[in-house]
N, C-alpha and C. Protein backbone atom coordinates (compact mmCIF):
# COMPACT_ATOMS: atom_id res chain seq x y z
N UNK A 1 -42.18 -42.79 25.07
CA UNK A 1 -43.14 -41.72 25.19
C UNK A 1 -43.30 -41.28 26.64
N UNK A 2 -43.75 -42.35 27.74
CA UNK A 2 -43.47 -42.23 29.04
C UNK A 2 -41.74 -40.81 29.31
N UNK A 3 -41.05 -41.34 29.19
CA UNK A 3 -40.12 -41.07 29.42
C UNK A 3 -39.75 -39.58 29.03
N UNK A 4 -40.21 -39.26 27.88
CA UNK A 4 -40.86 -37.73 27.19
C UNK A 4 -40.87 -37.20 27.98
N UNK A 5 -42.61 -37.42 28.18
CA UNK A 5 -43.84 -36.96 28.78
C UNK A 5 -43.10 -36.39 30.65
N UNK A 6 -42.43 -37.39 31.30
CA UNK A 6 -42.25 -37.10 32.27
C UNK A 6 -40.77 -36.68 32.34
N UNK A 7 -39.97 -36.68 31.09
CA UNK A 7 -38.62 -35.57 31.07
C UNK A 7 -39.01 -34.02 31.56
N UNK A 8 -40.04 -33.96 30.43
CA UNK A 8 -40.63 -32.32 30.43
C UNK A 8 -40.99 -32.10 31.78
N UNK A 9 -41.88 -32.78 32.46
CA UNK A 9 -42.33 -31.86 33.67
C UNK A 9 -41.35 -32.32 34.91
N UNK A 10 -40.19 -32.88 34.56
CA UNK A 10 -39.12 -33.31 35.84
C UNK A 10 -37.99 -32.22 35.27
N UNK A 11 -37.81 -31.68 34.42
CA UNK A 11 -36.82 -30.78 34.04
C UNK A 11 -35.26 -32.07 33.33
N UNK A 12 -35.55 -33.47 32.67
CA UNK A 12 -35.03 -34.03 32.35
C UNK A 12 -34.43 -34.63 31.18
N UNK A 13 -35.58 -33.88 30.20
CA UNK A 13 -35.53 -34.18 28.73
C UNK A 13 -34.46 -33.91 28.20
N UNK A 14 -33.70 -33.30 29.22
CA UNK A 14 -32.28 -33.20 27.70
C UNK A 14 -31.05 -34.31 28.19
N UNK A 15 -31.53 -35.46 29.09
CA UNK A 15 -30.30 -36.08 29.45
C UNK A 15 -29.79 -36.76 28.37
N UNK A 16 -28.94 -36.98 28.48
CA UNK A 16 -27.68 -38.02 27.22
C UNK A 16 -27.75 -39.17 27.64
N UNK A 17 -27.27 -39.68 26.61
CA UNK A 17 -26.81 -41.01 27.22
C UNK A 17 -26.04 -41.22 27.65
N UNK A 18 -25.88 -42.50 28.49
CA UNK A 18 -24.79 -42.47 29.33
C UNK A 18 -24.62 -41.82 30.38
N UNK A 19 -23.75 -41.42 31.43
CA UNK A 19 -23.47 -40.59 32.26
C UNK A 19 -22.39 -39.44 32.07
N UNK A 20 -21.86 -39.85 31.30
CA UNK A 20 -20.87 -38.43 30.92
C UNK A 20 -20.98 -37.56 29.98
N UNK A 21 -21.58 -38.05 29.12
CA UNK A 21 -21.71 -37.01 27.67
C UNK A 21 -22.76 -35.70 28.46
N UNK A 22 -23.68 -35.80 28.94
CA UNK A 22 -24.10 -34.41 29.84
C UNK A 22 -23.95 -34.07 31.62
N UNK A 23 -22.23 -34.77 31.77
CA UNK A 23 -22.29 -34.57 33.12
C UNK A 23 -22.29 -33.34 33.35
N UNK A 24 -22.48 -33.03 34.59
CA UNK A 24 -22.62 -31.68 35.27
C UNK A 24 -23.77 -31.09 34.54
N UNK A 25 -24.66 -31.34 33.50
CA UNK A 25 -25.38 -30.68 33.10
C UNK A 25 -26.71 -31.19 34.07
N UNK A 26 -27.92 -29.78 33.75
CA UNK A 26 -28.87 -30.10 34.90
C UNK A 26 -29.86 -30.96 34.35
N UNK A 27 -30.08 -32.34 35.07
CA UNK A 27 -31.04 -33.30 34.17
C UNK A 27 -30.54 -34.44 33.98
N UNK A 28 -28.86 -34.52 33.98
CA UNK A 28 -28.85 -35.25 33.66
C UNK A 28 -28.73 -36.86 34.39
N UNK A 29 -28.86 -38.32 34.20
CA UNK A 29 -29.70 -38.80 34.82
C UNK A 29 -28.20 -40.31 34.98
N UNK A 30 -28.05 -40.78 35.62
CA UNK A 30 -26.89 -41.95 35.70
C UNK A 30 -27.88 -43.16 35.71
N UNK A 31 -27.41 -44.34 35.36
CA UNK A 31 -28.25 -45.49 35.65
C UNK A 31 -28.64 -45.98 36.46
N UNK A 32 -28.68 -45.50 37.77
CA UNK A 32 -29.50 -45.73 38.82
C UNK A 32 -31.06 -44.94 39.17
N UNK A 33 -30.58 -43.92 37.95
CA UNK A 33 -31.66 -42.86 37.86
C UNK A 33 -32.91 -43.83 36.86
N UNK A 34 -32.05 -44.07 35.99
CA UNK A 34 -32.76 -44.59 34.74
C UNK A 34 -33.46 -45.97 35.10
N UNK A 35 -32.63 -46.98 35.78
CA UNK A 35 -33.68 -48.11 36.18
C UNK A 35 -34.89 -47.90 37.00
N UNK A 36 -34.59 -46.56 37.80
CA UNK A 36 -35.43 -46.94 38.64
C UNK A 36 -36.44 -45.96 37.97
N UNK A 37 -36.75 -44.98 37.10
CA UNK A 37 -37.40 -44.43 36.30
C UNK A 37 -38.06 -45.45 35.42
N UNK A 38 -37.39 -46.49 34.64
CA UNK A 38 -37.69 -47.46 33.95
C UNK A 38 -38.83 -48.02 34.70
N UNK A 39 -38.04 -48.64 35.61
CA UNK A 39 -38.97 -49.68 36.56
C UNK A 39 -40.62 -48.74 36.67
N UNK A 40 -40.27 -47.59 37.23
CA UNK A 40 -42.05 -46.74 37.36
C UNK A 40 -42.99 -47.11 36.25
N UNK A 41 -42.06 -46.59 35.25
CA UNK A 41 -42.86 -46.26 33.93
C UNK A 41 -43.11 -48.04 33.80
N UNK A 42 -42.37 -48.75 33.89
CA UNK A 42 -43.32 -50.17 33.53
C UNK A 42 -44.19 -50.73 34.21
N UNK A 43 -43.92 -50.42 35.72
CA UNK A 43 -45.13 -50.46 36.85
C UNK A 43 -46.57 -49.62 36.47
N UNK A 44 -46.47 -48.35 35.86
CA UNK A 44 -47.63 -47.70 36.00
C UNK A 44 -48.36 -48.70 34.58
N UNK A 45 -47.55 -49.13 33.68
CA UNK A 45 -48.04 -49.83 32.75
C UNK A 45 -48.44 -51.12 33.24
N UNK A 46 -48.29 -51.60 33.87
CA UNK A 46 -48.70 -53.28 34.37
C UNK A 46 -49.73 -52.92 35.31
N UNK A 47 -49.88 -52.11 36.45
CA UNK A 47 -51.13 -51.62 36.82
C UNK A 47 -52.26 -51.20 36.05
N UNK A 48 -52.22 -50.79 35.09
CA UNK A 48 -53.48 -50.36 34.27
C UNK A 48 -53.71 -51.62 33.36
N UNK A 49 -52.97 -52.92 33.58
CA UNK A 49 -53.01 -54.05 33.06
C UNK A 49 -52.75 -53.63 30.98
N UNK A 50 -51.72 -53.08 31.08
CA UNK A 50 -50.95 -52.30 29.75
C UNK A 50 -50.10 -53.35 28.84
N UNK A 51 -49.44 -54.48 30.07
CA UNK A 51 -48.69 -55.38 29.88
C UNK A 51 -49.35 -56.69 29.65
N UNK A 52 -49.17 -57.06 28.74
CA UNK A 52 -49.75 -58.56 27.88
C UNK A 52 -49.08 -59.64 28.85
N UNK A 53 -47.31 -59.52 27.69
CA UNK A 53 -46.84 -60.79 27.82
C UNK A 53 -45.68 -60.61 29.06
N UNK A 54 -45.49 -60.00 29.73
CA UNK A 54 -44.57 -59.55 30.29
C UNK A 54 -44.90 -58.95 31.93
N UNK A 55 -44.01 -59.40 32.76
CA UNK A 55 -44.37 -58.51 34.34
C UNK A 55 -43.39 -58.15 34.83
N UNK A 56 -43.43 -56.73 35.48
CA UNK A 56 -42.49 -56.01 36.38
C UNK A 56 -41.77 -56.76 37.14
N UNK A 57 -40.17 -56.89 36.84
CA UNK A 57 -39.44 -57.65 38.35
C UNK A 57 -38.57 -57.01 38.94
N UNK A 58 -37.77 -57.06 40.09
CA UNK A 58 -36.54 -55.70 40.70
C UNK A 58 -35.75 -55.33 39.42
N UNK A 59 -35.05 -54.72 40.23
CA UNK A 59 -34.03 -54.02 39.12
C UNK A 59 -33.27 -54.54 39.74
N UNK A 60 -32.00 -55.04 38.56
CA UNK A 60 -31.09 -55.58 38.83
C UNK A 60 -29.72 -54.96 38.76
N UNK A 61 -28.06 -55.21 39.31
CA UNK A 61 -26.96 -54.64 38.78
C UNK A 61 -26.13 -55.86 38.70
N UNK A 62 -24.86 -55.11 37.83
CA UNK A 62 -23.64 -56.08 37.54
C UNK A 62 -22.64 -55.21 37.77
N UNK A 63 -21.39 -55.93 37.97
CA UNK A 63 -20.37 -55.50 37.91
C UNK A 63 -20.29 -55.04 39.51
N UNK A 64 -20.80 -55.17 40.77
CA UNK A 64 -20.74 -54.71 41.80
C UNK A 64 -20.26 -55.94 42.60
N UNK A 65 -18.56 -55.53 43.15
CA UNK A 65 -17.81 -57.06 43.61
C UNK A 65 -17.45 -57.96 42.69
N UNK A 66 -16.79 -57.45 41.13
CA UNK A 66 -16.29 -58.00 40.72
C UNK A 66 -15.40 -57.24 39.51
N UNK A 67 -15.27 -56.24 40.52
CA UNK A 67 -14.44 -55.03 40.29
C UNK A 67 -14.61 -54.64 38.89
N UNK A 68 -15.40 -54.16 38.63
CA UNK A 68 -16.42 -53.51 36.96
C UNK A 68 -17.07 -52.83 37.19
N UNK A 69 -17.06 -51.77 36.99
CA UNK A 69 -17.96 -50.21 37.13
C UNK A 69 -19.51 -51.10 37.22
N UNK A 70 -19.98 -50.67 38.25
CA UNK A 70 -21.60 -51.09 38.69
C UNK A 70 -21.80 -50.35 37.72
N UNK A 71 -23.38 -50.89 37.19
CA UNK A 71 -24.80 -50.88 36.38
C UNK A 71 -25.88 -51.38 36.55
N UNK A 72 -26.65 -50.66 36.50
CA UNK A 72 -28.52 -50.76 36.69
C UNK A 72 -29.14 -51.09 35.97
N UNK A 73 -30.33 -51.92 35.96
CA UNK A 73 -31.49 -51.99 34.90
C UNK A 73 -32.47 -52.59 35.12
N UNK A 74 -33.59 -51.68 34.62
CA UNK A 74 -35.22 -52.30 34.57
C UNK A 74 -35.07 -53.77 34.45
N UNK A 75 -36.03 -54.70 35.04
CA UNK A 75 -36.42 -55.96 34.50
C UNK A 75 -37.51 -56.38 34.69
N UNK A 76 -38.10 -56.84 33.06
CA UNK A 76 -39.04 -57.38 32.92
C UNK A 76 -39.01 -59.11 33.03
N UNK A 77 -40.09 -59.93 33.21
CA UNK A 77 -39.63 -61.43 32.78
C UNK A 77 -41.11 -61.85 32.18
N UNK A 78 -40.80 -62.75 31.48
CA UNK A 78 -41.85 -63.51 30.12
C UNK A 78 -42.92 -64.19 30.96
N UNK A 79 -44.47 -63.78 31.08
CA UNK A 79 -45.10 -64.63 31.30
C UNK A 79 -45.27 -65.92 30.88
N UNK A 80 -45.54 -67.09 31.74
CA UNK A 80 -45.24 -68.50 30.79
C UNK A 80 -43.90 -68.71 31.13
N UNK A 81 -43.37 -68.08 29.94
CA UNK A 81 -41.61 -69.34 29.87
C UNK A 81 -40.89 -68.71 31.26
N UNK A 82 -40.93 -67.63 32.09
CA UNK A 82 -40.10 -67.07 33.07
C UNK A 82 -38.66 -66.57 32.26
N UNK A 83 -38.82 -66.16 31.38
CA UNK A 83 -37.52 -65.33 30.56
C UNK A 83 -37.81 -63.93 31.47
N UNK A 84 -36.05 -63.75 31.82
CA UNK A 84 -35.93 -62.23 32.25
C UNK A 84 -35.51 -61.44 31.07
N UNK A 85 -35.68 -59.86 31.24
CA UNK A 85 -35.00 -59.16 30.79
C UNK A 85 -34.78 -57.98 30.89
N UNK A 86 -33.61 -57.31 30.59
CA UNK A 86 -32.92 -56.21 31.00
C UNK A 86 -33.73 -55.19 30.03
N UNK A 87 -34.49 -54.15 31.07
CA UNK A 87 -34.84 -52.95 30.01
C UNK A 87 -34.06 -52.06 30.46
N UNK A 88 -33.38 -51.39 29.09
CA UNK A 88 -32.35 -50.42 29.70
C UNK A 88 -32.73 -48.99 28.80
N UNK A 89 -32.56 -47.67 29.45
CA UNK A 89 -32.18 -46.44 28.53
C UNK A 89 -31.13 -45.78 28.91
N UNK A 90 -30.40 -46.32 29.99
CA UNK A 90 -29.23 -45.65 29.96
C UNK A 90 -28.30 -45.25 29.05
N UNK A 91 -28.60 -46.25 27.77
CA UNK A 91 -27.34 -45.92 26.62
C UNK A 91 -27.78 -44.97 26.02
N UNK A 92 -29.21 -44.28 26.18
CA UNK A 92 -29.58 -43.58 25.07
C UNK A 92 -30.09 -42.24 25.35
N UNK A 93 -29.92 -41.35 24.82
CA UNK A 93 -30.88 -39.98 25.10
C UNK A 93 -32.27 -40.19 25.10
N UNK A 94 -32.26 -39.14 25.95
CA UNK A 94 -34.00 -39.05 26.84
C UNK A 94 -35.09 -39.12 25.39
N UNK A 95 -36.17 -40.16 25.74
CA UNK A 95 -37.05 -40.48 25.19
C UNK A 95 -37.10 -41.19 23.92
N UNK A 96 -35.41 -41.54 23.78
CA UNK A 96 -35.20 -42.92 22.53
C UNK A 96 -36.13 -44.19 23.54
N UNK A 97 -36.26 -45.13 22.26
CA UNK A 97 -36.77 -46.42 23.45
C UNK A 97 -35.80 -47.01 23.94
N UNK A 98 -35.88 -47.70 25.02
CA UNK A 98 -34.94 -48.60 25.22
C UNK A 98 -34.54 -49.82 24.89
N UNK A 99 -33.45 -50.50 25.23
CA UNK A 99 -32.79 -51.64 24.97
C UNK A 99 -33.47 -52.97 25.31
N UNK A 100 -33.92 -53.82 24.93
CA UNK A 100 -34.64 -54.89 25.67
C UNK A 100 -33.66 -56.16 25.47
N UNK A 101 -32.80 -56.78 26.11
CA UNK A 101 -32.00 -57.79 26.09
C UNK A 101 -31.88 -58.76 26.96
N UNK A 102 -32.01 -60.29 26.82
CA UNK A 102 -32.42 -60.94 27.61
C UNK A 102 -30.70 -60.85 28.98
N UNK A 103 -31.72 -61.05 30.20
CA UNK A 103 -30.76 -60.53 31.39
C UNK A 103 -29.54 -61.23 31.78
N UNK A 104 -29.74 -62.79 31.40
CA UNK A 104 -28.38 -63.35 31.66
C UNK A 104 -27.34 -63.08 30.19
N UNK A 105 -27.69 -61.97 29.33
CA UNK A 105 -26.50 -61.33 28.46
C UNK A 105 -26.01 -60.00 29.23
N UNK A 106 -27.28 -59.42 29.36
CA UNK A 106 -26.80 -58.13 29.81
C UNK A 106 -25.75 -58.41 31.41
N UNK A 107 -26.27 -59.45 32.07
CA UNK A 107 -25.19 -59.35 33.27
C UNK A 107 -24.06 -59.82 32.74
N UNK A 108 -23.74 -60.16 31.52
CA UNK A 108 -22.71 -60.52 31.24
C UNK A 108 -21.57 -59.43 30.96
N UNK A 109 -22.14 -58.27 31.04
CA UNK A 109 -21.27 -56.76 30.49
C UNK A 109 -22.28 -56.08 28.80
N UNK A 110 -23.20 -57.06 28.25
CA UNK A 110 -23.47 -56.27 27.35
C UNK A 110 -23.40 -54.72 27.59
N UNK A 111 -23.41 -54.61 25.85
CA UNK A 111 -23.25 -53.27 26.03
C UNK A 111 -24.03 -53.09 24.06
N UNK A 112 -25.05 -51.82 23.83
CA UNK A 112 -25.21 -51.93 22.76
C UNK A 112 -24.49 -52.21 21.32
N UNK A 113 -23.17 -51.97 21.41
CA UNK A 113 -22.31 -52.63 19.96
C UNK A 113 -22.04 -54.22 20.38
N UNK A 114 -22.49 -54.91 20.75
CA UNK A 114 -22.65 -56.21 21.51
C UNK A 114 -23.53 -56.99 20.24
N UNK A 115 -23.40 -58.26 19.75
CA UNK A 115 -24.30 -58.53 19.35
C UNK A 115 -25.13 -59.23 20.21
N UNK A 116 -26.12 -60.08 20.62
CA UNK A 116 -26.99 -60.78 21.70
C UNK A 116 -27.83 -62.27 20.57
């Protein structure tokens, strides 16, 4: 809904998923765009104390120096147990939800046809 809400007034709502299916188009957003969009939208939620079980941590990448197309993503980690995890919307068009997968899969190369 976040992600909606602030497509419309950033001129972004029509990005695709992924980075190529609307390249060159205007809006559209690569995963460096998207984590760090992610990351806001879960920050403005943990400030208004929105977030229960869960707290804002950096954003993380893979594949950078180990010759694999770099990737970005939100991360949350589990209050209590210290579970990370990868929030991602890069796979998806603007204002689907995103992916929530714990982070030592996603640095592994997940990818949504992945099982976890």
């Amino acid at each position: 809904m976040l992600e909606t809400m602030a497509g419309a007034m950033t001129g972004t709502s029509n990005d695709k998923a992924g980075s190529f299916a609307g390249m060159g188009e205007e809006g559209q957003m690569d995963c460096v765009d998207e984590a760090t969009n992610t990351s806001s939208y879960l920050t403005m939620l943990q400030t208004d104390n929105l977030l229960k079980w869960h707290t804002v941590d950096h954003r993380v990448s893979r594949g950078i120096g180990s010759f694999q197309a770099p990737h970005f993503t939100a991360v949350i980690r589990e209050k209590g147990r210290g579970k990370y995890f990868a929030v991602g919307s890069w796979f998806l068009d603007n204002g689907e939800p995103p992916f929530v997968v714990p982070l030592p899969v996603w640095e592994k190369g997940w990818r949504p046809d992945d099982p976890f």
